[in-house]
N, C-alpha and C. Protein backbone atom coordinates (compact mmCIF):
# COMPACT_ATOMS: atom_id res chain seq x y z
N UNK A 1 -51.56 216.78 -16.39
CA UNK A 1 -52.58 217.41 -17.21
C UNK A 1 -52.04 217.61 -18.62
N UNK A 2 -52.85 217.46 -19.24
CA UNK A 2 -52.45 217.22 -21.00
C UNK A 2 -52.07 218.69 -21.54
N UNK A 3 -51.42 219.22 -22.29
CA UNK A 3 -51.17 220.23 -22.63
C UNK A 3 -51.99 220.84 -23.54
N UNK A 4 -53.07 222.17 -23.49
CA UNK A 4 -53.64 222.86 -24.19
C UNK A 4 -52.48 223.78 -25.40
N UNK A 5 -52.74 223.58 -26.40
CA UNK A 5 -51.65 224.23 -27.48
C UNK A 5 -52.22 225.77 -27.69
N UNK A 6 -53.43 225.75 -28.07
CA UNK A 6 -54.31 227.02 -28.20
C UNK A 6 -54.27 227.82 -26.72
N UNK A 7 -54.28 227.61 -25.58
CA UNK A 7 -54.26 227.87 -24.47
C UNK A 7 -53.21 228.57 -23.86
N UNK A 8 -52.23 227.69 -24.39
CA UNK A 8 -50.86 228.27 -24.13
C UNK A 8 -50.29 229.07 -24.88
N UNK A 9 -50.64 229.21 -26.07
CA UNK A 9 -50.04 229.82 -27.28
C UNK A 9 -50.84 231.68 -27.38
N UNK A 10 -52.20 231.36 -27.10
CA UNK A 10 -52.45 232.23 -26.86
C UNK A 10 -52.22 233.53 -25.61
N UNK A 11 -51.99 232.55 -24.81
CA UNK A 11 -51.51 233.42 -23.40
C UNK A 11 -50.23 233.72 -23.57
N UNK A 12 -49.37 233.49 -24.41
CA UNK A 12 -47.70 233.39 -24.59
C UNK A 12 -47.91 234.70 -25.19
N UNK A 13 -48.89 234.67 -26.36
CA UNK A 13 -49.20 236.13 -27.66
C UNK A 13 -49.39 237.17 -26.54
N UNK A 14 -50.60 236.86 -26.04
CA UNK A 14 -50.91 238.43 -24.57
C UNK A 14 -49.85 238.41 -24.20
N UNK A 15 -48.82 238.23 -23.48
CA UNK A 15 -47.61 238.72 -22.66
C UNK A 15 -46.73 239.37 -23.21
N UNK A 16 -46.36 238.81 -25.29
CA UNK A 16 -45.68 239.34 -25.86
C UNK A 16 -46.40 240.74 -25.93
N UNK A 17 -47.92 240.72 -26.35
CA UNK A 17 -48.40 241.66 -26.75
C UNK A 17 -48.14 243.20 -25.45
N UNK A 18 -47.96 242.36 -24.41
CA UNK A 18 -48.24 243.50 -23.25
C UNK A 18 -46.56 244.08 -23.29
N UNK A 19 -45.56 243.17 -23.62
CA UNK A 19 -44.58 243.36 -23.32
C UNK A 19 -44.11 244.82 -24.84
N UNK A 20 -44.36 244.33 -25.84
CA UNK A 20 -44.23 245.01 -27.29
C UNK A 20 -45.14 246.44 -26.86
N UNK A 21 -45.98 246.71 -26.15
CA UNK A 21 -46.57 247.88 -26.04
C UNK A 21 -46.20 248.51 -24.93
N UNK A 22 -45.56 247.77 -23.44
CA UNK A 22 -45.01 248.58 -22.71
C UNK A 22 -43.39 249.44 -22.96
N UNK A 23 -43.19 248.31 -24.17
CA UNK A 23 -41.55 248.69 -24.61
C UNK A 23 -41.39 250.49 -25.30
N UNK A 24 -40.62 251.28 -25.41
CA UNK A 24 -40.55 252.12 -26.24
C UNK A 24 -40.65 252.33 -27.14
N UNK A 25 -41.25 251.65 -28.50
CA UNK A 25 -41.41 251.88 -29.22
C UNK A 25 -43.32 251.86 -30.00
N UNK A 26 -44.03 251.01 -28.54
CA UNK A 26 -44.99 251.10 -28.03
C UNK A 26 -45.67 252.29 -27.73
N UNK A 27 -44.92 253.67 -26.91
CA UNK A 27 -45.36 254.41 -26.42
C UNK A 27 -45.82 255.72 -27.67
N UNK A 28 -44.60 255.35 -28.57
CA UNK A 28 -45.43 256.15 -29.84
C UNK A 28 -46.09 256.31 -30.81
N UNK A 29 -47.32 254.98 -30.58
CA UNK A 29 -47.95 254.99 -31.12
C UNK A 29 -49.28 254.44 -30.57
N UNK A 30 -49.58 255.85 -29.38
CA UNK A 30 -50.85 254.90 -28.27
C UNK A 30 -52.36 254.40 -28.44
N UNK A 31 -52.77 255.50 -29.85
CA UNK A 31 -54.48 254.40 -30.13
C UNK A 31 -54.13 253.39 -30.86
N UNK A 32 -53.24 253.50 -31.92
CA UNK A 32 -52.71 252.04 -32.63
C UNK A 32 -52.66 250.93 -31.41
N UNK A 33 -51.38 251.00 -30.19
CA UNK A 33 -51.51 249.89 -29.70
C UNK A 33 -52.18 249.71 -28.46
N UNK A 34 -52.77 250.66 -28.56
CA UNK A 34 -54.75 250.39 -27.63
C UNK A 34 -55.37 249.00 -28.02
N UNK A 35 -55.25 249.60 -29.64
CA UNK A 35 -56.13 248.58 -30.67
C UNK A 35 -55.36 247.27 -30.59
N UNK A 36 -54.14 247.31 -30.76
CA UNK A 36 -53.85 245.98 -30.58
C UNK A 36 -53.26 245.22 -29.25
N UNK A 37 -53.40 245.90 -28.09
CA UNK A 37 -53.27 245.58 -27.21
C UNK A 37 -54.86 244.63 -26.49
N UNK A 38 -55.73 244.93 -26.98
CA UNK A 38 -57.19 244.89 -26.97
C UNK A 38 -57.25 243.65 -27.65
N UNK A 39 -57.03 243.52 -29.04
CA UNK A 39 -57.38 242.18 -29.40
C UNK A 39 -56.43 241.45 -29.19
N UNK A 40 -55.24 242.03 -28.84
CA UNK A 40 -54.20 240.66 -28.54
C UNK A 40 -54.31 239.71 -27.35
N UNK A 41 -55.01 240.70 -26.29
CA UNK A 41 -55.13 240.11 -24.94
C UNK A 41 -56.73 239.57 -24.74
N UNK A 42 -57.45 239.83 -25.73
CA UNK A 42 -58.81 239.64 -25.50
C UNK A 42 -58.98 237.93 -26.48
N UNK A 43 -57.90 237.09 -27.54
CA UNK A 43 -57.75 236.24 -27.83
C UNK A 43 -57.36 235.36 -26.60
N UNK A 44 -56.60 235.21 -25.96
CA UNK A 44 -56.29 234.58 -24.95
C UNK A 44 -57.39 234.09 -23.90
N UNK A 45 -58.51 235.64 -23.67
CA UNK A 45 -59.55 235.62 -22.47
C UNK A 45 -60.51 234.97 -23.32
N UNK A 46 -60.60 234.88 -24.68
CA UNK A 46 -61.97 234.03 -25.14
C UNK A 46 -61.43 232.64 -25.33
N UNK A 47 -60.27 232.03 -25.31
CA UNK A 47 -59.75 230.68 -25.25
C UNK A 47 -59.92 230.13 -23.84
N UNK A 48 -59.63 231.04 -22.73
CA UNK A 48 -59.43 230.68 -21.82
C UNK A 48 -61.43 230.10 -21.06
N UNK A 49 -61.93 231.27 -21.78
CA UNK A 49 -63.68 231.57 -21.25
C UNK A 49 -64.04 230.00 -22.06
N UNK A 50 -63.48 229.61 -23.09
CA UNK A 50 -64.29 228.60 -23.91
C UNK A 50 -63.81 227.16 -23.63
N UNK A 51 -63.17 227.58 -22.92
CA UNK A 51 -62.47 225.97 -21.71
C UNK A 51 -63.81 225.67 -21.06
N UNK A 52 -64.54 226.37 -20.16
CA UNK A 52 -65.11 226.60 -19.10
C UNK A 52 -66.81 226.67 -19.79
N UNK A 53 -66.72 225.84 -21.32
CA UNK A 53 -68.22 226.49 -21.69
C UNK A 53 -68.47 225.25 -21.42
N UNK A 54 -70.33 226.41 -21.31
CA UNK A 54 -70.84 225.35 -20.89
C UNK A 54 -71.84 224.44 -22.36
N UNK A 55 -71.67 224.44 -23.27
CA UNK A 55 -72.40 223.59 -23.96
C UNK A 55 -71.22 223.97 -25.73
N UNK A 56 -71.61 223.29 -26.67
CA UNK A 56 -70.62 222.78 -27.62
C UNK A 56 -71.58 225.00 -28.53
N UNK A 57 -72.14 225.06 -28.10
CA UNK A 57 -72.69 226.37 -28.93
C UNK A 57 -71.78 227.91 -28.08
N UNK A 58 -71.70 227.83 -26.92
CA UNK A 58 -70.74 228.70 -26.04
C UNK A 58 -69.61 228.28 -26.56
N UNK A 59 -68.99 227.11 -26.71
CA UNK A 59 -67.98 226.84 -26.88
C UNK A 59 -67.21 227.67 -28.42
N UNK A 60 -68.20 227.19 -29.28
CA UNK A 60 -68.00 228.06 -30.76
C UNK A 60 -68.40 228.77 -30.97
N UNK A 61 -69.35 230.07 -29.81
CA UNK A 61 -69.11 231.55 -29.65
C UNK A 61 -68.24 232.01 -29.19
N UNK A 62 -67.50 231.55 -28.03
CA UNK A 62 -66.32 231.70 -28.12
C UNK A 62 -64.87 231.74 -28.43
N UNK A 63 -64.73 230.30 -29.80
CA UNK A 63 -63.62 230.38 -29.80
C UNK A 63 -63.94 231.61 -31.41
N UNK A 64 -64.63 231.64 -31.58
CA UNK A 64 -65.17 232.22 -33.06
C UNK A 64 -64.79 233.75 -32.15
N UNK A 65 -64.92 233.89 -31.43
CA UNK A 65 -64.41 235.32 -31.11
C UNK A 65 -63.02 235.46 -31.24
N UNK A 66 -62.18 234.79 -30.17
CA UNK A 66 -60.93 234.42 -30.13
C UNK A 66 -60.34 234.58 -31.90
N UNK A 67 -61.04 233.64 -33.05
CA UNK A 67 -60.05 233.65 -34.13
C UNK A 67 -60.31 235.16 -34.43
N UNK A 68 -61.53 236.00 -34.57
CA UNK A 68 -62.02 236.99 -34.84
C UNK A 68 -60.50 237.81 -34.37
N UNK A 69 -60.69 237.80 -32.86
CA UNK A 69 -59.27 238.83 -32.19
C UNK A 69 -58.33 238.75 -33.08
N UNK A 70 -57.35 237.31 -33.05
CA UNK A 70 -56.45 237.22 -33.44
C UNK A 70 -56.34 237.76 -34.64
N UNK A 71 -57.36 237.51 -35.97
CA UNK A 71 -56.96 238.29 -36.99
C UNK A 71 -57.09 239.73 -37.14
N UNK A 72 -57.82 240.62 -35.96
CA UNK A 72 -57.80 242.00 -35.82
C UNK A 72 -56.11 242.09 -35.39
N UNK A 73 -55.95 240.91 -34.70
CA UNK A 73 -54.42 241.78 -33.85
C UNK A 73 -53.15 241.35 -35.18
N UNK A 74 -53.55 240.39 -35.66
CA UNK A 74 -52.10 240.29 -36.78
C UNK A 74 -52.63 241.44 -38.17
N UNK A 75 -53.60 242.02 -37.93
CA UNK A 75 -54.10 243.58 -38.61
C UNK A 75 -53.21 244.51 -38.29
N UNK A 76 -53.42 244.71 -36.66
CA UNK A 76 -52.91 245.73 -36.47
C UNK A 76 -51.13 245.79 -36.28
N UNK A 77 -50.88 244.41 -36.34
CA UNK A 77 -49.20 243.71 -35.87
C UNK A 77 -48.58 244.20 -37.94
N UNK A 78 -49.60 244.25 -38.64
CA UNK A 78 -49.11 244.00 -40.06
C UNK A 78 -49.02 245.89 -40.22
N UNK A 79 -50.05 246.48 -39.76
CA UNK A 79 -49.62 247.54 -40.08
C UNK A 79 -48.73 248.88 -39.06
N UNK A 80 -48.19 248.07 -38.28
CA UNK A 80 -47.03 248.84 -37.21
C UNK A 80 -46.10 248.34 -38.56
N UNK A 81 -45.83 247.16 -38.93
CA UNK A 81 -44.54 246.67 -39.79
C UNK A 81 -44.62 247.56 -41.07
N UNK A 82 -45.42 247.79 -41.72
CA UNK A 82 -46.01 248.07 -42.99
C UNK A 82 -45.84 249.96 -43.01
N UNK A 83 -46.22 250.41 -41.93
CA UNK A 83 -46.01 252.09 -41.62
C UNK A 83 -44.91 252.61 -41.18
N UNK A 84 -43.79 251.53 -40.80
CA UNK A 84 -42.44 251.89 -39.99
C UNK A 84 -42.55 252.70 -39.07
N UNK A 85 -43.69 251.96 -37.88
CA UNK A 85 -43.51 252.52 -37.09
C UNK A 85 -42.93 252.11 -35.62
N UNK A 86 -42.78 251.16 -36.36
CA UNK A 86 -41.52 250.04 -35.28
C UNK A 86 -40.99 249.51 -35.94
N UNK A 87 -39.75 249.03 -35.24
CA UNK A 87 -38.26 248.07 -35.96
C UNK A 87 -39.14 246.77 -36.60
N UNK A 88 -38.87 245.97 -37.47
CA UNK A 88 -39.30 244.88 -37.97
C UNK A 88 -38.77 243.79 -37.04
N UNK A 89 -37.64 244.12 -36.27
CA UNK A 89 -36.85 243.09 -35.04
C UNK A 89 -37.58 242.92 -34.31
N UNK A 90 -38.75 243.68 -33.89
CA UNK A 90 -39.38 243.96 -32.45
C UNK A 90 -40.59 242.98 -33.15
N UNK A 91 -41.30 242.68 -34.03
CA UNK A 91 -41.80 242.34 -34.75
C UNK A 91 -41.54 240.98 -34.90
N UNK A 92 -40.48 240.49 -34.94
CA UNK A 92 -40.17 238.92 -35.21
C UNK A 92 -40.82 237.72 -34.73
N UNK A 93 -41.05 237.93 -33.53
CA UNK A 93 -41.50 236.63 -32.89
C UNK A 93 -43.11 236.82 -32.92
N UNK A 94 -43.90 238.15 -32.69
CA UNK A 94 -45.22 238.09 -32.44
C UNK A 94 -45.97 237.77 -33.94
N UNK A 95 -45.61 238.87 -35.07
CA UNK A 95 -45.76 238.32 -36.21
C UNK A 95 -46.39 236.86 -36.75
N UNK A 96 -45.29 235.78 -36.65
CA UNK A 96 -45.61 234.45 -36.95
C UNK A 96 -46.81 233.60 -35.72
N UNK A 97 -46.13 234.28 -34.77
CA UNK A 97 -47.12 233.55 -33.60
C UNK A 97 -48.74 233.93 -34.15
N UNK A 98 -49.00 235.38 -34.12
CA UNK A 98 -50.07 236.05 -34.72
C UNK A 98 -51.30 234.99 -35.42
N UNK A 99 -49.98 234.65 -36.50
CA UNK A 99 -50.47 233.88 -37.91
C UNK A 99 -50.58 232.54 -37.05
N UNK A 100 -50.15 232.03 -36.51
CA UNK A 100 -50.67 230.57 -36.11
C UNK A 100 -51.80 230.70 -35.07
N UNK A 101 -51.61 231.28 -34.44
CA UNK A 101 -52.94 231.63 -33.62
C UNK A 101 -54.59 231.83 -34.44
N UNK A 102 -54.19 232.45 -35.54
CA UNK A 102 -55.23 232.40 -36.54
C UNK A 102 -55.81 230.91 -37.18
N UNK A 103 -54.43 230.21 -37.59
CA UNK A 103 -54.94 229.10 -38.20
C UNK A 103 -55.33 227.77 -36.69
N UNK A 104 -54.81 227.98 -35.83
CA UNK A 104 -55.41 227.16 -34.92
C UNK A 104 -56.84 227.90 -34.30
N UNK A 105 -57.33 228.98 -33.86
CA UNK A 105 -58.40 229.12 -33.66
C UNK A 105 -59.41 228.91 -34.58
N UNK A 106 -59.21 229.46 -36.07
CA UNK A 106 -60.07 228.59 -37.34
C UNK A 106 -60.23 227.15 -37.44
N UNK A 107 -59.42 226.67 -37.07
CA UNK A 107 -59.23 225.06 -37.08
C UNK A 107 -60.34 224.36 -36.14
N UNK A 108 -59.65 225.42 -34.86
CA UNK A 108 -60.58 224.89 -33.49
C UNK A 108 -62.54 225.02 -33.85
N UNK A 109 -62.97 226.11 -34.68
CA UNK A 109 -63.85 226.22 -34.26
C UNK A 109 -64.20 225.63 -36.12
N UNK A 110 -63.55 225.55 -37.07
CA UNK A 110 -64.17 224.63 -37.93
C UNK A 110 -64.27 223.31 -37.49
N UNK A 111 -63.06 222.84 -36.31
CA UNK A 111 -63.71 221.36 -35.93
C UNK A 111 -64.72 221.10 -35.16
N UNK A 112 -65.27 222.11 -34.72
CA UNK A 112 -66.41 222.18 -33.00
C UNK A 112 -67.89 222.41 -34.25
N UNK A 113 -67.55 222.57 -35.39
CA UNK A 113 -68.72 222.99 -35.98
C UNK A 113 -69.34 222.35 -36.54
N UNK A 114 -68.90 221.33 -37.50
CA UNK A 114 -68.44 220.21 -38.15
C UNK A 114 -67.98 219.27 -37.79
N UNK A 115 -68.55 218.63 -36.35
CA UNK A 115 -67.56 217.27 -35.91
C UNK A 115 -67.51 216.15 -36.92
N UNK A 116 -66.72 215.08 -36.94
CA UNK A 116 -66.66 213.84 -37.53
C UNK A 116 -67.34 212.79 -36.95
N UNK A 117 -68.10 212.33 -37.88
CA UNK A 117 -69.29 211.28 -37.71
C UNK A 117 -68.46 210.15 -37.05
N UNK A 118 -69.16 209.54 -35.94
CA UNK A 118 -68.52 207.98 -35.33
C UNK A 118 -69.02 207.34 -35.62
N UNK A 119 -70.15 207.17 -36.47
CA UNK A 119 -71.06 206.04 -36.46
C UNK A 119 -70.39 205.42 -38.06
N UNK A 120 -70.33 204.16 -37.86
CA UNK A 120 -70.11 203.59 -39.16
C UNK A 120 -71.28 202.88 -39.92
C-alpha cells in the first residue's frame, strides 16, 4: 500500500501532541493544552474521515477542516513558546511538524479545489 504523507504525518503530530500534554510541563497549563490538545488530535481525525469521503465536496470539507486545526494548534504550540511556559526543547520537534502539516493540508485542499485540466 502506497504511503499516505498527510496521513501519517498527521497521526505522528496527535501522539506528539498527546505525549507533550501528558508530560509535566503539560499539566501546568490545563485550558491552554485542552485547546491544543483538541486541535492537534482533531487534524489527524479530519485526514483520516477525508480518506473515507464520499464525494470530491466531503473530501474538501474535510481536509479544509484538518488545515483549519492545524493552524489553531501551531497557535496554540507558538504561544506555550512565546509565554515561557514550557522549555523551547520540549517544543522542537512538534513546532516544525505543526508548520508542515499546515502547508500540506493547504496544498491538499488547494489541489482538490482547483484540479488540473487533462484535456488538451
Amino acid at each position: 500500500m502506497k504511503e499516505n504523507v498527510v496521513v501519517e504525518k498527521s497521526y505522528r503530530s496527535a501522539v506528539m501532541a498527546v505525549k507533550f500534554c501528558a508530560g509535566p510541563n503539560g499539566r501546568r497549563v490545563g485550558t491552554l493544552r485542552r485547546q491544543f490538545l483538541e486541535a492537534a488530535t482533531s487534524v489527524g481525525a479530519n485526514v483520516e474521515e477525508a480518506q473515507a469521503a464520499r464525494s470530491r465536496a466531503d473530501f474538501i470539507s474535510k481536509m479544509s477542516i484538518a488545515a483549519k486545526e492545524s493552524r489553531e494548534s501551531n497557535y496554540w504550540l507558538r504561544l506555550f513558546r512565546d509565554s515561557d511556559l514550557t522549555p523551547p526543547a520540549a517544543l522542537t520537534s512538534l513546532l516544525p511538524l505543526s508548520e508542515e502539516l499546515i502547508r500540506l493540508t493547504q496544498a491538499i485542499v488547494h489541489s482538490a479545489e482547483h484540479p488540473r485540466s487533462t484535456a488538451s
